[in-house]
Structures are given as C-alpha cells and as structure tokens.
C-alpha atoms as a PDB file:
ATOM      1  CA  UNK A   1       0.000   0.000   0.000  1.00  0.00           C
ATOM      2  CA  UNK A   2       1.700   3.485  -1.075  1.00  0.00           C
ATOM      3  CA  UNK A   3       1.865   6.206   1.330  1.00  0.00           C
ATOM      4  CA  UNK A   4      -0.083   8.993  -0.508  1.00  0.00           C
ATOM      5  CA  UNK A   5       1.910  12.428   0.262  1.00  0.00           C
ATOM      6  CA  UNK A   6       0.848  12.855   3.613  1.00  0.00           C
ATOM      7  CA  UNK A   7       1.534  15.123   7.226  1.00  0.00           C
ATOM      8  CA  UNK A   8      -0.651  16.752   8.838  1.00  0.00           C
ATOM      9  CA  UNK A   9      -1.801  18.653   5.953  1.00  0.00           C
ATOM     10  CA  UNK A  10      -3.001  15.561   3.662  1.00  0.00           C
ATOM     11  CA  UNK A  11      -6.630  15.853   4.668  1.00  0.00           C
ATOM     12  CA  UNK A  12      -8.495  19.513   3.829  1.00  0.00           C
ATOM     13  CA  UNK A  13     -10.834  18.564   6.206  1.00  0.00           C
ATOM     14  CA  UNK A  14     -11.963  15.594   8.588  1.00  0.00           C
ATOM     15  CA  UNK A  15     -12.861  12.017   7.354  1.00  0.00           C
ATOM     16  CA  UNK A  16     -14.911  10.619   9.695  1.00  0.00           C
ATOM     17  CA  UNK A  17     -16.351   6.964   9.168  1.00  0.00           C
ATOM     18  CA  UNK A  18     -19.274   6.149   9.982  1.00  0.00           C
ATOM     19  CA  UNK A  19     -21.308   2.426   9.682  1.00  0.00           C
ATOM     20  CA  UNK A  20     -22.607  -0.467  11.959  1.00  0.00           C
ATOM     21  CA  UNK A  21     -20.267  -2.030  14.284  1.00  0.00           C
ATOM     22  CA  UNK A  22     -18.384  -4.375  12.841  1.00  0.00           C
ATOM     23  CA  UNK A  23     -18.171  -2.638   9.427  1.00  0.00           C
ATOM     24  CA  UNK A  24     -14.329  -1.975  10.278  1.00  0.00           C
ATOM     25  CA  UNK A  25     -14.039   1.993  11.255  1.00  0.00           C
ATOM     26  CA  UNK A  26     -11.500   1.514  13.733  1.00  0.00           C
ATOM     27  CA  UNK A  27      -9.188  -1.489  11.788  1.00  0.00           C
ATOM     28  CA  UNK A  28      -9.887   0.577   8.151  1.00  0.00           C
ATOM     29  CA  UNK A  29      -9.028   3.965   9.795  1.00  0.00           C
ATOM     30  CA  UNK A  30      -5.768   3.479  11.091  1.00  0.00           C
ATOM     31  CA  UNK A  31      -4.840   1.814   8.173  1.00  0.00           C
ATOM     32  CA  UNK A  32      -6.290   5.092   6.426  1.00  0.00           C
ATOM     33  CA  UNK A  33      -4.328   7.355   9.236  1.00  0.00           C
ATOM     34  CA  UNK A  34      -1.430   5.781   8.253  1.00  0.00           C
ATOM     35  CA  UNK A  35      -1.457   5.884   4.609  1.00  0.00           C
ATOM     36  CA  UNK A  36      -2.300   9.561   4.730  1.00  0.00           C
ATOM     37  CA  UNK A  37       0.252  10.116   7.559  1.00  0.00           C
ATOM     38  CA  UNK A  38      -2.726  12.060   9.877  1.00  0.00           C
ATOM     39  CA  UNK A  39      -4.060  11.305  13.074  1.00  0.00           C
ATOM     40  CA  UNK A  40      -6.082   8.794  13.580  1.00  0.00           C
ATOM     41  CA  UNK A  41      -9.108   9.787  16.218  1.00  0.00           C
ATOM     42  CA  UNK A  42     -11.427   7.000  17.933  1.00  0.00           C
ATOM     43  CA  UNK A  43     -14.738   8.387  18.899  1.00  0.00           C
ATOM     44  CA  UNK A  44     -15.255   5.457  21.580  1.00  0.00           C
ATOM     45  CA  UNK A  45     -12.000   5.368  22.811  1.00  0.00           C
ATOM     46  CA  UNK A  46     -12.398   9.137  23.592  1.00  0.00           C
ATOM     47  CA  UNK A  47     -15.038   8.865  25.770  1.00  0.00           C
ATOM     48  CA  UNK A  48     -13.793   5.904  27.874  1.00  0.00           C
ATOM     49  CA  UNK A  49     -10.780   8.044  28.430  1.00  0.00           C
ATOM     50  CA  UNK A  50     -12.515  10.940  29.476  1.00  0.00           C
ATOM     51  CA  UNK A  51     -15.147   8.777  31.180  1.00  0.00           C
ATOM     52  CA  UNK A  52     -12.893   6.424  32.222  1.00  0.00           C
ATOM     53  CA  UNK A  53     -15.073   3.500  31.791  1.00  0.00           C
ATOM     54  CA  UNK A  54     -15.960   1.280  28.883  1.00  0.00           C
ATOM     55  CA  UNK A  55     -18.602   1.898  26.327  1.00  0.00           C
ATOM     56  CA  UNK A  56     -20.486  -1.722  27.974  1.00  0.00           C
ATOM     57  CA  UNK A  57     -19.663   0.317  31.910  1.00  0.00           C
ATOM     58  CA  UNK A  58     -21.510   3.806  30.393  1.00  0.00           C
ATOM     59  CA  UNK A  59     -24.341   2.244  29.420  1.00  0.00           C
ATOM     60  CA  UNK A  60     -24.954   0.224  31.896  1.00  0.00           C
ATOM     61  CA  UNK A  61     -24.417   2.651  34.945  1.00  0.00           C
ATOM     62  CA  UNK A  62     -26.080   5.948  32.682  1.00  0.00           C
ATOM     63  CA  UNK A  63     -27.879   4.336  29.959  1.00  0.00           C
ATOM     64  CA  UNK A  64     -27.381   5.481  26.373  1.00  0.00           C
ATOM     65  CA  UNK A  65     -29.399   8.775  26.139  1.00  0.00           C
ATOM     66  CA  UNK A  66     -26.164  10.103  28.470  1.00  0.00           C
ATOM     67  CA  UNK A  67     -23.748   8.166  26.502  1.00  0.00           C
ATOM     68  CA  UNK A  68     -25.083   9.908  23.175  1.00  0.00           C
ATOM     69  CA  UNK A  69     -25.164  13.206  24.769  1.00  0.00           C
ATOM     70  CA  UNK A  70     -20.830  12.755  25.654  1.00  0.00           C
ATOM     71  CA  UNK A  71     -20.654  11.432  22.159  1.00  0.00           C
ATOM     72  CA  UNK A  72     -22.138  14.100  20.611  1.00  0.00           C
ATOM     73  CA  UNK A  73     -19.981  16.364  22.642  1.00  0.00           C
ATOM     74  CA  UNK A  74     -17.028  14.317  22.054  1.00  0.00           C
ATOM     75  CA  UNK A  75     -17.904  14.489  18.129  1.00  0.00           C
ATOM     76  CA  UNK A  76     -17.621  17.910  18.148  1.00  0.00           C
ATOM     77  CA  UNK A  77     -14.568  18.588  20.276  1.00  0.00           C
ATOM     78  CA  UNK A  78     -12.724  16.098  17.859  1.00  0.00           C
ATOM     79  CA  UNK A  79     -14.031  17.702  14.367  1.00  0.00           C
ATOM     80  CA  UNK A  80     -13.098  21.393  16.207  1.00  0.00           C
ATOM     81  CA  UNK A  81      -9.437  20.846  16.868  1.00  0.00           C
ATOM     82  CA  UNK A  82      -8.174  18.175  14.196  1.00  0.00           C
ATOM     83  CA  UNK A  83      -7.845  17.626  10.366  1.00  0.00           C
ATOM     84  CA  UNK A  84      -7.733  13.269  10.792  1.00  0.00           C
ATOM     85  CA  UNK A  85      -9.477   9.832   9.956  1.00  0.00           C
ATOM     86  CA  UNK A  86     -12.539   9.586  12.546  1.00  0.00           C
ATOM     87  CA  UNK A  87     -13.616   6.695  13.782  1.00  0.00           C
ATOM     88  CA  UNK A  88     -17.270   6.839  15.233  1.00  0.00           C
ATOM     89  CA  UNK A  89     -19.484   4.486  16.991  1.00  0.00           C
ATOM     90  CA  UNK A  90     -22.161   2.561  15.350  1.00  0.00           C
ATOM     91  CA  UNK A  91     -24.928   4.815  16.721  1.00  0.00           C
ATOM     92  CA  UNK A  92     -23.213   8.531  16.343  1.00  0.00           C
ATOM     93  CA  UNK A  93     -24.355   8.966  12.855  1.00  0.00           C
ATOM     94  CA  UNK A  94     -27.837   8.223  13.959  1.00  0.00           C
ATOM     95  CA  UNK A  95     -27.758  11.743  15.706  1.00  0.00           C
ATOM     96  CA  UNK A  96     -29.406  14.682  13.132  1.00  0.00           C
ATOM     97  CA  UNK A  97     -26.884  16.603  15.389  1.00  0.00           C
ATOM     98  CA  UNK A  98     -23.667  14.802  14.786  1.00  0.00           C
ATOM     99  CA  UNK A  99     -24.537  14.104  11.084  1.00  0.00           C
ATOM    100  CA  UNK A 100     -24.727  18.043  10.841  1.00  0.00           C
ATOM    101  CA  UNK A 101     -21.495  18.763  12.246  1.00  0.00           C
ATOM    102  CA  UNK A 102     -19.618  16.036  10.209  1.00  0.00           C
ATOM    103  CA  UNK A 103     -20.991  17.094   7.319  1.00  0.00           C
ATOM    104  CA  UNK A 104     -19.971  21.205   8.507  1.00  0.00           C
ATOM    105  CA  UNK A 105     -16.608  20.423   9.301  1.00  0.00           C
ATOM    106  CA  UNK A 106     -15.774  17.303   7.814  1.00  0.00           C
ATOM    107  CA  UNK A 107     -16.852  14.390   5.153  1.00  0.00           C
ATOM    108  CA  UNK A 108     -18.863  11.587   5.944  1.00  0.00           C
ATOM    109  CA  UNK A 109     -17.548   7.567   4.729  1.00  0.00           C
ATOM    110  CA  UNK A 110     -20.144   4.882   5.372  1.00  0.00           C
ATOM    111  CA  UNK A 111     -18.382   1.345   5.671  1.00  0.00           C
ATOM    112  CA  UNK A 112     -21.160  -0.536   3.847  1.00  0.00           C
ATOM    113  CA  UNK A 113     -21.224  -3.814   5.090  1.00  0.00           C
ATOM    114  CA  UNK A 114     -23.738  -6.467   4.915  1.00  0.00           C
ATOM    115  CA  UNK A 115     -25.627  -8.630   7.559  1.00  0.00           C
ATOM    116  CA  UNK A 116     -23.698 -11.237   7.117  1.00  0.00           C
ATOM    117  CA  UNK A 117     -20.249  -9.987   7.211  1.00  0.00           C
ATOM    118  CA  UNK A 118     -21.206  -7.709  10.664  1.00  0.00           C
ATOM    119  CA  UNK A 119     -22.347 -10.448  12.110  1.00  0.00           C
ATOM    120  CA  UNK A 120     -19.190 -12.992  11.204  1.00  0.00           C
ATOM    121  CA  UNK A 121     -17.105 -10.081  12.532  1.00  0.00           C
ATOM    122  CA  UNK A 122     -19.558  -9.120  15.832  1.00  0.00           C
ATOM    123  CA  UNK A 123     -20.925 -12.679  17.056  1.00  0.00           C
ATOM    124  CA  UNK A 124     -18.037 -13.582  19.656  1.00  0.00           C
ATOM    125  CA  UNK A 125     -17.488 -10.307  21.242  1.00  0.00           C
ATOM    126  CA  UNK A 126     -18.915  -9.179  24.284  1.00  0.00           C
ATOM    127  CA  UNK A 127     -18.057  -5.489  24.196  1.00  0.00           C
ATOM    128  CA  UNK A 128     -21.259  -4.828  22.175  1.00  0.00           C
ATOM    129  CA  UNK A 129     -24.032  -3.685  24.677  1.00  0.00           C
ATOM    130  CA  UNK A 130     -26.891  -3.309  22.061  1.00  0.00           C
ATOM    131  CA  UNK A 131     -26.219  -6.856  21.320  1.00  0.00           C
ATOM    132  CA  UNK A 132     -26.626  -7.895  24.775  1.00  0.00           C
ATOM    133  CA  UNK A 133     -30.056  -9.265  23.554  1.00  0.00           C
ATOM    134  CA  UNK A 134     -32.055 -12.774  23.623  1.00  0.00           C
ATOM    135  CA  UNK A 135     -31.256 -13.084  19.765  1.00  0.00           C
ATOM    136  CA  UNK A 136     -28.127 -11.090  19.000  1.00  0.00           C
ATOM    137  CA  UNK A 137     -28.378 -11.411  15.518  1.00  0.00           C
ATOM    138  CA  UNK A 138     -32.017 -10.580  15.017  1.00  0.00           C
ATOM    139  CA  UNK A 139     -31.046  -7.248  16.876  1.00  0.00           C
ATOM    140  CA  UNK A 140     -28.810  -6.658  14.572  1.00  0.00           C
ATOM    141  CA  UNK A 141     -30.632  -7.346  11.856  1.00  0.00           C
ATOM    142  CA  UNK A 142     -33.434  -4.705  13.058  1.00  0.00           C
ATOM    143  CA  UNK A 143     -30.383  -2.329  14.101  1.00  0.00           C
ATOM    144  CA  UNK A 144     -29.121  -2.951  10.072  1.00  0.00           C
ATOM    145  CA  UNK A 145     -32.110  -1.710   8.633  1.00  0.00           C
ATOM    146  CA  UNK A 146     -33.435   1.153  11.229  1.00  0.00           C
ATOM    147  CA  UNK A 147     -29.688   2.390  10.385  1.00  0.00           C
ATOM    148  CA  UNK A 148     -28.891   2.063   6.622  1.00  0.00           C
ATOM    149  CA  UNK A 149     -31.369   4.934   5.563  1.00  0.00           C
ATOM    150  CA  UNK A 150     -29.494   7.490   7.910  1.00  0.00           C
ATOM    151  CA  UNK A 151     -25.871   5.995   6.980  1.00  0.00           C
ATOM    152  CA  UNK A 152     -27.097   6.198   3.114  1.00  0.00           C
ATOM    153  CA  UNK A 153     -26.680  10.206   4.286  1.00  0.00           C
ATOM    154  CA  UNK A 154     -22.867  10.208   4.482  1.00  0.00           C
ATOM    155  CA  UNK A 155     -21.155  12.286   1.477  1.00  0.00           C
ATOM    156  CA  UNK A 156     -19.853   8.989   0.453  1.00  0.00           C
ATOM    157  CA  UNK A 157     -20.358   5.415   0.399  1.00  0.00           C
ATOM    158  CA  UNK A 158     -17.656   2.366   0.234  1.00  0.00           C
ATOM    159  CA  UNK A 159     -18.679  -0.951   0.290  1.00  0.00           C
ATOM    160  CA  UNK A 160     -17.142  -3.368   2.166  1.00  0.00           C
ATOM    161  CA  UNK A 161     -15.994  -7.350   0.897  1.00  0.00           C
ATOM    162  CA  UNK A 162     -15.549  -9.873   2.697  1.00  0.00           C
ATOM    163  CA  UNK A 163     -12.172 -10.777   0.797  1.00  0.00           C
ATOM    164  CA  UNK A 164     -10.728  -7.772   0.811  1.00  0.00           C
ATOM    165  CA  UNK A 165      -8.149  -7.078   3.372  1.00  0.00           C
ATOM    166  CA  UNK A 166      -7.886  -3.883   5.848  1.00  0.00           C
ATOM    167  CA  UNK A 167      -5.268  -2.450   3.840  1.00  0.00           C
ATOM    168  CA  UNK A 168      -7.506  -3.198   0.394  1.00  0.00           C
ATOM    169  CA  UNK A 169     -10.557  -0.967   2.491  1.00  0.00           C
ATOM    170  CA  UNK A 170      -8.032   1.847   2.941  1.00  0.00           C
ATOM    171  CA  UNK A 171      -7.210   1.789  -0.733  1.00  0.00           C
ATOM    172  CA  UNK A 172     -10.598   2.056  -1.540  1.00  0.00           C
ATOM    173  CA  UNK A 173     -11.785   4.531   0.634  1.00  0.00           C
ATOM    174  CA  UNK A 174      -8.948   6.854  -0.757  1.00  0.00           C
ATOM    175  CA  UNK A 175      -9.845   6.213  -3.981  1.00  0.00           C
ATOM    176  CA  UNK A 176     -13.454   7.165  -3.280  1.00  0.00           C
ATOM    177  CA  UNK A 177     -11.553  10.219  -1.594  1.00  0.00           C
ATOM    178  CA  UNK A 178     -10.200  11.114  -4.605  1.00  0.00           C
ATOM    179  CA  UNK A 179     -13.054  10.715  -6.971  1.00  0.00           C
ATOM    180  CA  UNK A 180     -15.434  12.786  -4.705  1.00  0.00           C
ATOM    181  CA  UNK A 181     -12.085  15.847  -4.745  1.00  0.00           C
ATOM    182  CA  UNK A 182     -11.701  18.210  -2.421  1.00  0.00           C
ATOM    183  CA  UNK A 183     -10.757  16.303   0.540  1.00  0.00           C
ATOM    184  CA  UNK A 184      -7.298  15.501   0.127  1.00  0.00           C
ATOM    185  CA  UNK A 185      -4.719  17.427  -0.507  1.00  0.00           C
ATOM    186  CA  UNK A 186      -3.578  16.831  -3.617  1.00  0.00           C
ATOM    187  CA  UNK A 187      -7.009  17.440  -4.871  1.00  0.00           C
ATOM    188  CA  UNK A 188      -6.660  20.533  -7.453  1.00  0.00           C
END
C-alpha cells in the first residue's frame, strides 16, 4: 500500500467513518491514518478516556441517552481541533446533530457492510451492549435496517468485501476520496 503524500496537511478537512459495528471503522481507519500520515481519532476510545469506563460500563451505569449526549460532545470537540481519519461508533451517525457537524466540518464515509459480514465479525465479542439481547443477531438485523437509511446520508459510500483485506478498504476509501475531490490534498 503506497503512502499517498501525507503530514498533517493531507486531509483539507476531517474524514470521519461512519457504519454499523463491525463494518471496520476503527481497523480501516488506522490503516487510512497511516497511509495519509494524519491522526487517527477513535470516537469510543475518547469517551472511555474521558469517562474512564468502557462503552459496555456507560451504558450500563447511565444508559445510552447520556452516553449519546458525551458522544455528541465528544464528536464535536474532535471535528473542532483536528484535520484526521474519525472513527465513530455505530450509533453517532444516527444523531441529526452529529450528522450536521460532520458534514460542517468534515466528510462523511459509510463502511457498507452487509448482515452477514457484521455479524461474522460481531458474534463472539462481548463489548457490544446493544447486542446484549435474547437473539443477538435478530437485533442486529433490526439495528441494520433502522440504520442504513441514515448511513445512506454520508457524502460517500464504500462498500465493504468480505475478501478484501484492511489495507484493500483503505485503498478504496482513498480512492473514493479522490473521486469525490476536495478532501485531500492533492485534490486541485
């Protein structure tokens, strides 16, 4: 995978992905950091830092109305003060809010992936709350298609395969980069 001709200046503006979890923002977007040489920013990670708890502890001890309110917040801090690759949760795009402000200071990136692939890539983890269900993957089968219509939002759209390795994503999310202009740097 070629470096494109990166620093902190690669990226006009912030690339934040967005998708269901398991669709690959965190694995696709360092990958994507690193080709562009830019930050790479975790949504989730940022608020268990600041939280210091999990995702699984926030929800359980505030629920997830408060966890979407420090996400939104978190969102917005991170789009304020960096030009990087964004990595959101599964549920920040859902927010009229957040999409607003990614779209204001940044560009959107769905990770399309399909039902089956999430759920191949989800099934054995246990740091999923919303999946903390009787049938995990009928939940997020209904989670797949309350979400799709509000991720089909996003300024672009990549679709995942199953075959393709993380390093294969990154190449095609730059491409898409490219095609849509404006974004990265060497954009004319």
């Amino acid at each position: 995978m070629a470096q494109v001709a990166g620093g902190a200046g690669a990226l006009k503006k912030t690339v934040a992905l967005v998708g269901m979890m398991g669709a690959g923002k965190t694995a696709v977007g360092k990958a994507l950091a690193a080709r562009l040489g830019v930050p790479f920013l975790d949504s989730d990670a940022e608020i268990e830092k600041a939280a210091d708890r999990t995702i699984a502890e926030i929800f359980t001890e505030h629920g997830e109305a408060f966890f979407r309110s420090r996400e939104t917040e978190v969102i917005g801090r991170l789009l304020e003060n960096h030009r990087a690759i964004l990595s959101t949760g599964g549920g920040a795009f859902l927010s009229q809010t957040n999409r607003e402000m990614i779209a204001e200071k940044g560009v959107a990136v769905w990770l399309k992936a399909d039902l089956d692939l999430l759920w191949n890539r989800v099934k054995h983890k246990s740091t999923r709350p919303l999946l903390r269900t009787e049938n995990p993957y009928e939940t997020l089968k209904e989670l797949v298609a309350a979400r799709e219509p509000l991720y089909a939002q996003a300024g672009i759209v990549v679709e995942a395969e199953p075959k393709l390795s993380i390093e294969g994503m990154a190449d095609k999310v730059v491409e898409a980069l490219r095609a849509r202009g404006g974004i990265l740097e060497e954009d004319q």
